[in-house]
C-alpha atoms as a PDB file:
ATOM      1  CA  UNK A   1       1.019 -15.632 -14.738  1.00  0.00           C
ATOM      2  CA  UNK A   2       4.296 -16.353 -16.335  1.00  0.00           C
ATOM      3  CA  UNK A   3       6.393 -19.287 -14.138  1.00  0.00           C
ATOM      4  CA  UNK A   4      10.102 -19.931 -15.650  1.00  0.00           C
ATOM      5  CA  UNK A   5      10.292 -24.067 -16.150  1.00  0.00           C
ATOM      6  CA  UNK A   6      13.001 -25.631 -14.534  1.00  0.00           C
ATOM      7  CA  UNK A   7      13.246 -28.014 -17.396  1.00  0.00           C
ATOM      8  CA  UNK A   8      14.596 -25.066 -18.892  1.00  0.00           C
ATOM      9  CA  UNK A   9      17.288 -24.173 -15.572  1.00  0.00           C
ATOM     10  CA  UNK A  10      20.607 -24.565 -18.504  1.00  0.00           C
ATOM     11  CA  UNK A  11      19.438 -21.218 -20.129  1.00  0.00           C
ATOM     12  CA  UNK A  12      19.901 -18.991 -16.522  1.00  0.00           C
ATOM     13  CA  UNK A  13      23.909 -19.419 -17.364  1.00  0.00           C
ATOM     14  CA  UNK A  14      25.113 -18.836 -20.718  1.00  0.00           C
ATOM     15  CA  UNK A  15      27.782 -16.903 -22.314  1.00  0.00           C
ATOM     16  CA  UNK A  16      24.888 -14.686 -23.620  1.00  0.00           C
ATOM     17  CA  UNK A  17      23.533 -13.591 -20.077  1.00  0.00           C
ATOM     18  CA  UNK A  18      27.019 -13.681 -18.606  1.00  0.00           C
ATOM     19  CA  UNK A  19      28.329 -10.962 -21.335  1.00  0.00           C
ATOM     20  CA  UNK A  20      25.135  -8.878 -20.737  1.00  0.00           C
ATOM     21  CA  UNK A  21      24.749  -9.870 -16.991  1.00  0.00           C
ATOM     22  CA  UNK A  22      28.132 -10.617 -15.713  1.00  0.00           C
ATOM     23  CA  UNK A  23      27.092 -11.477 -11.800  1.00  0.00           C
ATOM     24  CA  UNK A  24      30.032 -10.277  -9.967  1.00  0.00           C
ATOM     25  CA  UNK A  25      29.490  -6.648 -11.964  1.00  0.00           C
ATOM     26  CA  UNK A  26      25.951  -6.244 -11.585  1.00  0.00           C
ATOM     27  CA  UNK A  27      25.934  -7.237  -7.495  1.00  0.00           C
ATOM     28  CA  UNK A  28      29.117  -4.348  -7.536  1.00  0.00           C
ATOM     29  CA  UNK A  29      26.796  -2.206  -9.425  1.00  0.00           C
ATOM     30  CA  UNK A  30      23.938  -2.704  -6.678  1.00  0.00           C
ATOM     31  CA  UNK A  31      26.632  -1.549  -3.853  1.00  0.00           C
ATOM     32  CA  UNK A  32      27.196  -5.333  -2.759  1.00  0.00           C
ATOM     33  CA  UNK A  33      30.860  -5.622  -1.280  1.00  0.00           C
ATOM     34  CA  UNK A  34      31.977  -6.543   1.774  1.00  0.00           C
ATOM     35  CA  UNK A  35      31.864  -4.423   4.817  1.00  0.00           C
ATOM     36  CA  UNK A  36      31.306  -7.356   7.800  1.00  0.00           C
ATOM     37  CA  UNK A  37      29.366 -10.329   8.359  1.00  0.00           C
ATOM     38  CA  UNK A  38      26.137  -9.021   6.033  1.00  0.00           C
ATOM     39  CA  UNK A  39      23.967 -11.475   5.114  1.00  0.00           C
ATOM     40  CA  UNK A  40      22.493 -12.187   1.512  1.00  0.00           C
ATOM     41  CA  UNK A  41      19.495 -13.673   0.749  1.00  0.00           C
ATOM     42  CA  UNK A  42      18.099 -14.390  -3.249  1.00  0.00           C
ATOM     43  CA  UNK A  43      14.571 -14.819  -3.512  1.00  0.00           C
ATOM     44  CA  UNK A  44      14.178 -17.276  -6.629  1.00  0.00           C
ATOM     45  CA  UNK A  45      17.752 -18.056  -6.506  1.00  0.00           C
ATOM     46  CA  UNK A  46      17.363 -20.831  -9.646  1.00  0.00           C
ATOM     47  CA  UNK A  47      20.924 -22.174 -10.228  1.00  0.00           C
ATOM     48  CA  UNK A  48      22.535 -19.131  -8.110  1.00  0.00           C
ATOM     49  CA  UNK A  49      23.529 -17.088 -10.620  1.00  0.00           C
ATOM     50  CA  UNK A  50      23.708 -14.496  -8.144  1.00  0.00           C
ATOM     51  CA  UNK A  51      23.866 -16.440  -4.493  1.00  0.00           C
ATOM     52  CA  UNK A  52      27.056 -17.957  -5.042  1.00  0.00           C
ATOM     53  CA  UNK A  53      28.973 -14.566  -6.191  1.00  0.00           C
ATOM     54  CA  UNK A  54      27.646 -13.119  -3.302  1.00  0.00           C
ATOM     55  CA  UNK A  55      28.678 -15.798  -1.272  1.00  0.00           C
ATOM     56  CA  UNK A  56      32.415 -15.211  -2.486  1.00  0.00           C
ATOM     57  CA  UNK A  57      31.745 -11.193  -2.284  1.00  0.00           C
ATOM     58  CA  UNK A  58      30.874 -11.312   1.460  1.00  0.00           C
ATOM     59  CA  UNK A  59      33.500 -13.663   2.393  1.00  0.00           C
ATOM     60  CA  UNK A  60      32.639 -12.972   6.464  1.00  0.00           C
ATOM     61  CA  UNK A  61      29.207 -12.964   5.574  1.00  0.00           C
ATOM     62  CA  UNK A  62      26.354 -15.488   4.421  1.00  0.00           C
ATOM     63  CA  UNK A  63      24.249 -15.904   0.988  1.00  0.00           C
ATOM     64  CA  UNK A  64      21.356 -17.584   1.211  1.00  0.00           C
ATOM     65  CA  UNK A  65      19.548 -18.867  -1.914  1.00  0.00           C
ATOM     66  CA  UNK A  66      15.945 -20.024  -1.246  1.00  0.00           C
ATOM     67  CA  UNK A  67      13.438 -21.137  -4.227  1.00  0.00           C
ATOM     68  CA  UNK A  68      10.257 -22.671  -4.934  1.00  0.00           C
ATOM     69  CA  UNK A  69      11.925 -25.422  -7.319  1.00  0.00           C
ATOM     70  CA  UNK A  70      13.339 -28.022  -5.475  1.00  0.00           C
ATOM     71  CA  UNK A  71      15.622 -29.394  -9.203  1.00  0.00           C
ATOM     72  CA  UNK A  72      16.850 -25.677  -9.304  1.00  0.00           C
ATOM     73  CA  UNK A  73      17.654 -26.188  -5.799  1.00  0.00           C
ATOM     74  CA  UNK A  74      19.587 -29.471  -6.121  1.00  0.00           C
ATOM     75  CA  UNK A  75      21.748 -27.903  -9.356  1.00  0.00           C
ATOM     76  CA  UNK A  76      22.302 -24.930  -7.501  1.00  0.00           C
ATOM     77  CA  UNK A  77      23.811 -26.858  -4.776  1.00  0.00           C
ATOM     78  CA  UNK A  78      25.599 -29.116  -6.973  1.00  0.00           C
ATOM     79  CA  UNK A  79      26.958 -25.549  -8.081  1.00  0.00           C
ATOM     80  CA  UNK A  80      28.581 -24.503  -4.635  1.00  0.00           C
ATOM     81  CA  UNK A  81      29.715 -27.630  -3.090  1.00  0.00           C
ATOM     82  CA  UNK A  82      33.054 -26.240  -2.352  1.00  0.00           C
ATOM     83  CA  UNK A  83      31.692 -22.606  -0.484  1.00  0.00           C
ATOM     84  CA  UNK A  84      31.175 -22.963   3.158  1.00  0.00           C
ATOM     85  CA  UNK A  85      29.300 -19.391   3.436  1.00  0.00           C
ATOM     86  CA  UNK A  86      26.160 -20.327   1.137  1.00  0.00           C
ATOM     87  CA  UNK A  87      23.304 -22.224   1.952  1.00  0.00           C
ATOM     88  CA  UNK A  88      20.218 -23.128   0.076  1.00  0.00           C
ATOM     89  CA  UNK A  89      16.667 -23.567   1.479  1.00  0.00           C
ATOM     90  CA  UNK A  90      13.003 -24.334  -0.608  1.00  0.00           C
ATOM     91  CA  UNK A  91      10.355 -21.987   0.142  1.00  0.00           C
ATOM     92  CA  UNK A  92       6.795 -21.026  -0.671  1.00  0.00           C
ATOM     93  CA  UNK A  93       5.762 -18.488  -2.603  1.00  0.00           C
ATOM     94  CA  UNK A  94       4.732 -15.915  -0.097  1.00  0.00           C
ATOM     95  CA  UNK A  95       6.306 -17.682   2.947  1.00  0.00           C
ATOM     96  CA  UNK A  96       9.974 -17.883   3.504  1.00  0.00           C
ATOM     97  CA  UNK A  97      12.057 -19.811   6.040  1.00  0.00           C
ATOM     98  CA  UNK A  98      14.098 -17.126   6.795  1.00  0.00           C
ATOM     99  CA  UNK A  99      14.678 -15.232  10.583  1.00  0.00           C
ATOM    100  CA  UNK A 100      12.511 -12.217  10.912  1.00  0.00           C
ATOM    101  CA  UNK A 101      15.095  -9.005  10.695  1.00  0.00           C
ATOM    102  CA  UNK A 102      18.336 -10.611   9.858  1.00  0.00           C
ATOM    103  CA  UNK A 103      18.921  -9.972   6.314  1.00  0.00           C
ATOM    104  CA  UNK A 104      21.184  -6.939   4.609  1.00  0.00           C
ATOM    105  CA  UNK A 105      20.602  -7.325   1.084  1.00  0.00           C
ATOM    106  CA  UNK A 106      17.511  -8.760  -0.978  1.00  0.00           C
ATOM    107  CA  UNK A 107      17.804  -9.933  -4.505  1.00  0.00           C
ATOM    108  CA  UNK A 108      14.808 -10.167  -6.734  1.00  0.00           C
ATOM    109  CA  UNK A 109      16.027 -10.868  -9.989  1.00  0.00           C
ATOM    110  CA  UNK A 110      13.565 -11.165 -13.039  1.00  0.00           C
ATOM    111  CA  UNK A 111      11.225 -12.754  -9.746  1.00  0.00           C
ATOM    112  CA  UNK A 112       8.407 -10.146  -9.687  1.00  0.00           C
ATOM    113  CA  UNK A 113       6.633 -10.918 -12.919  1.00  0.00           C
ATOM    114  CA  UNK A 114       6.194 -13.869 -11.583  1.00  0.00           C
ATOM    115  CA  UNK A 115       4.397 -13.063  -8.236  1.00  0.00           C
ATOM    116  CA  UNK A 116       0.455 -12.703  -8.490  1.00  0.00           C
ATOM    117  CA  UNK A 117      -0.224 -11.057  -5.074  1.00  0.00           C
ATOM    118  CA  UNK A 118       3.102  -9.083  -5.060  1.00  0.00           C
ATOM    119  CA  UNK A 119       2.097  -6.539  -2.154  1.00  0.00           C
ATOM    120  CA  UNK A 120       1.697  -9.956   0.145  1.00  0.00           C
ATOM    121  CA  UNK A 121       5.428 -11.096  -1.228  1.00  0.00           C
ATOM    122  CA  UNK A 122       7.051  -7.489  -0.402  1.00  0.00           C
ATOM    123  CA  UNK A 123       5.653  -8.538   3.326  1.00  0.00           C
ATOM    124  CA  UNK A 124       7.197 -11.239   3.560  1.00  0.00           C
ATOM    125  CA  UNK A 125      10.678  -9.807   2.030  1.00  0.00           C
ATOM    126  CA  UNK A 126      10.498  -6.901   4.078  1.00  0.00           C
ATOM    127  CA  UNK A 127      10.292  -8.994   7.281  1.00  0.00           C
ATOM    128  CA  UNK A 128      13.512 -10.569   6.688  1.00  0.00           C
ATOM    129  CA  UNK A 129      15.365  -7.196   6.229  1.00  0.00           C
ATOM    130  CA  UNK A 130      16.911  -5.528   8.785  1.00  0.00           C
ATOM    131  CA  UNK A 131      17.213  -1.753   9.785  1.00  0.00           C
ATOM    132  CA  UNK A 132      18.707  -0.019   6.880  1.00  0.00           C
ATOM    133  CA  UNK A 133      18.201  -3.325   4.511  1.00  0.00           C
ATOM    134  CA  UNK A 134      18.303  -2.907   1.130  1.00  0.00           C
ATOM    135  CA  UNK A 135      16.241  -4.611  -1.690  1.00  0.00           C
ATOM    136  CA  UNK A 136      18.202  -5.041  -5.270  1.00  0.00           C
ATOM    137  CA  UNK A 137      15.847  -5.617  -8.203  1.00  0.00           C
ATOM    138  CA  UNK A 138      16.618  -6.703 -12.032  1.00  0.00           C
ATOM    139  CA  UNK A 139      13.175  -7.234 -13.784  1.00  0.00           C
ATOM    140  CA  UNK A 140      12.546  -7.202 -17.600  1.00  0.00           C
ATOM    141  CA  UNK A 141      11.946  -3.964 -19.266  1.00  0.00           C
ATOM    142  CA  UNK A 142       8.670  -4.000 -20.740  1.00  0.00           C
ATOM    143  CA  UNK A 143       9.546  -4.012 -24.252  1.00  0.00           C
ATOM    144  CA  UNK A 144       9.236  -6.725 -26.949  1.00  0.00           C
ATOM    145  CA  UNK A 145      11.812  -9.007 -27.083  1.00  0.00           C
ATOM    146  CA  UNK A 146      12.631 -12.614 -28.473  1.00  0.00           C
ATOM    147  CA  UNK A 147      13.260 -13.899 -25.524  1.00  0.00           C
ATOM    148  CA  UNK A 148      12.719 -13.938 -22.043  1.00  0.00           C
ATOM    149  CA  UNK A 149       8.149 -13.464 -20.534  1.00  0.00           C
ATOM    150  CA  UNK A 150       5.369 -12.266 -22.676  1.00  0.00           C
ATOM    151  CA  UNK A 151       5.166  -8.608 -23.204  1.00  0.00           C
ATOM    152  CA  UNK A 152       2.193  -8.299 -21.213  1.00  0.00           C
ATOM    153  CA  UNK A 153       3.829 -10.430 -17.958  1.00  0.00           C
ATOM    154  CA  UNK A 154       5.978  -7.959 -17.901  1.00  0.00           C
ATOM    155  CA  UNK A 155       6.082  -5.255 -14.836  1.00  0.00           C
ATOM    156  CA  UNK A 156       7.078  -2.118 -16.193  1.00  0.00           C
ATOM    157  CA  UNK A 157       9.701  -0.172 -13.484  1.00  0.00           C
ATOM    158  CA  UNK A 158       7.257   2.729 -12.936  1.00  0.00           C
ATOM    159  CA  UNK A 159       4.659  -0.358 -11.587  1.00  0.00           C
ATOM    160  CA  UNK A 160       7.592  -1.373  -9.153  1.00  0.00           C
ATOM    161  CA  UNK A 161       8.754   1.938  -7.890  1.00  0.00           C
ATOM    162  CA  UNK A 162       4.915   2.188  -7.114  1.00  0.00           C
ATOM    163  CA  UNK A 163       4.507  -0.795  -5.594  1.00  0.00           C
ATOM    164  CA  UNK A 164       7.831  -0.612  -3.218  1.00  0.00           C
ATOM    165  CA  UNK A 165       6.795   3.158  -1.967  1.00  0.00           C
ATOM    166  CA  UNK A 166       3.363   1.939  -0.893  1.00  0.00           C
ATOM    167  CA  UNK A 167       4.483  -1.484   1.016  1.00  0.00           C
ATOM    168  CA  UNK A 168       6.966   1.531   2.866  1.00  0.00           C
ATOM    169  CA  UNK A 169      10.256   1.234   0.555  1.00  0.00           C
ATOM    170  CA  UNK A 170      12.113   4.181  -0.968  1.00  0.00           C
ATOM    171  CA  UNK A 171      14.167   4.156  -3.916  1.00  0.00           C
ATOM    172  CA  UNK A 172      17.994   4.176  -3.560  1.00  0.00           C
ATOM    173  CA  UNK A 173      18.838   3.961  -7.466  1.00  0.00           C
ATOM    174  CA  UNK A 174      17.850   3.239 -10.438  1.00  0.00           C
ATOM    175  CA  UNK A 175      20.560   1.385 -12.706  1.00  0.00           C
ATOM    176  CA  UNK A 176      20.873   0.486 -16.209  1.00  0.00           C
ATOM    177  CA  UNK A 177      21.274  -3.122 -15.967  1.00  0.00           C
ATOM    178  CA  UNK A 178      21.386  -4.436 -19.847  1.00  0.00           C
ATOM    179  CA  UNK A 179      19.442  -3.972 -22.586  1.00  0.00           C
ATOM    180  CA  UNK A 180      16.607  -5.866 -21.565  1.00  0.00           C
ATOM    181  CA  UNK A 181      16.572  -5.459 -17.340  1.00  0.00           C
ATOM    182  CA  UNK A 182      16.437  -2.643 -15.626  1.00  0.00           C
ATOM    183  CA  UNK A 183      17.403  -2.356 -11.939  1.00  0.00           C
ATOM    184  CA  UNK A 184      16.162  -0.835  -8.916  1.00  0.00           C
ATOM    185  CA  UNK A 185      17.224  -0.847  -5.455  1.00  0.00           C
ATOM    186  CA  UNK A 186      15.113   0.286  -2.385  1.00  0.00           C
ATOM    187  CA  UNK A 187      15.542   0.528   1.355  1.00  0.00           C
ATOM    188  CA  UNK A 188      12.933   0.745   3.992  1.00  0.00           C
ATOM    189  CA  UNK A 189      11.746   3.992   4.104  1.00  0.00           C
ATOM    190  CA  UNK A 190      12.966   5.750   7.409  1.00  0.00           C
ATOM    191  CA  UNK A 191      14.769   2.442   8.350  1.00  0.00           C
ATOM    192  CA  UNK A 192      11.445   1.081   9.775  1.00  0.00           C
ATOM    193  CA  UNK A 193       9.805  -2.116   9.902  1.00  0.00           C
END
């Protein structure tokens, strides 16, 4: 199983994967703007390439970052010392320390590869969404590149669209993300937990 080294955390924000990913563009893409006091929560967070332009997108609301790495952690903290509406919080893999129903929006970005038991992980993600949550997901496409997992970590989007419908998720959209990700976004299939 393929685990991203945090000795490696500098290459999450660089001018190449801000010109191909720009944050604030991709979380508009998903449907992310704000409407109240939603709540935000990035699973794998890393340096909050995505938490902390959520965190300025819901303004009313809250982003949460948590992550397994306690140095991406720290640098992603270092990162938003100056936003009042983001917080950061270590977790385990398939356990996080987040309120049962309270989130609006999930992020799983390039995260899934990652996760061995995945059908155990969507539990835990879906118990932190509430009614009419919504899941955003950017994974690799699962094509040969020179950069980024092994070809065969990869989770090809047909795997995840699988996955998702059987753990009770239906797809929203699916969006072009760049030329490498592909994104996905679900909701809980009849709004139930």
């Amino acid at each position: 199983m393929h685990k991203f080294d945090p000795k490696n955390l500098k290459k999450l924000d660089n001018p190449t994967r801000r010109k191909y990913m720009p944050p604030y563009k991709t979380l508009e893409r998903f449907g992310l703007k704000l409407k109240g006091e939603e709540t935000f929560l990035d699973v794998g967070c890393g340096i909050g390439y995505f938490t902390i332009p959520a965190a300025k997108i819901l303004s009313k609301g809250k982003s949460i970052g948590i992550d397994i790495s306690e140095e991406m952690l720290n640098y992603a903290k270092e990162r938003a010392k100056d936003i009042d509406n983001i917080e950061f919080k270590q977790c385990f893999e398939y356990e996080f320390p987040i309120e049962s129903n309270s989130i609006n929006y999930v992020m799983l970005s390039n995260v899934l590869h990652e996760i061995e038991d995945k059908k155990k992980f969507l539990k835990e993600v879906k118990r932190t969404l509430k009614n009419n949550g919504q899941v955003f997901i950017i994974e690799w496409k699962k094509i040969n590149t020179n950069y980024g997992p092994p070809f065969d970590h990869r989770i090809s989007k047909e795997e995840v669209i699988e996955i998702f419908k059987t753990m009770g998720f239906e797809l929203i959209e699916d969006l072009e993300v760049s030329k490498h990700h592909y994104g996905l976004k679900f909701t809980l299939s009849n709004n139930v937990i």
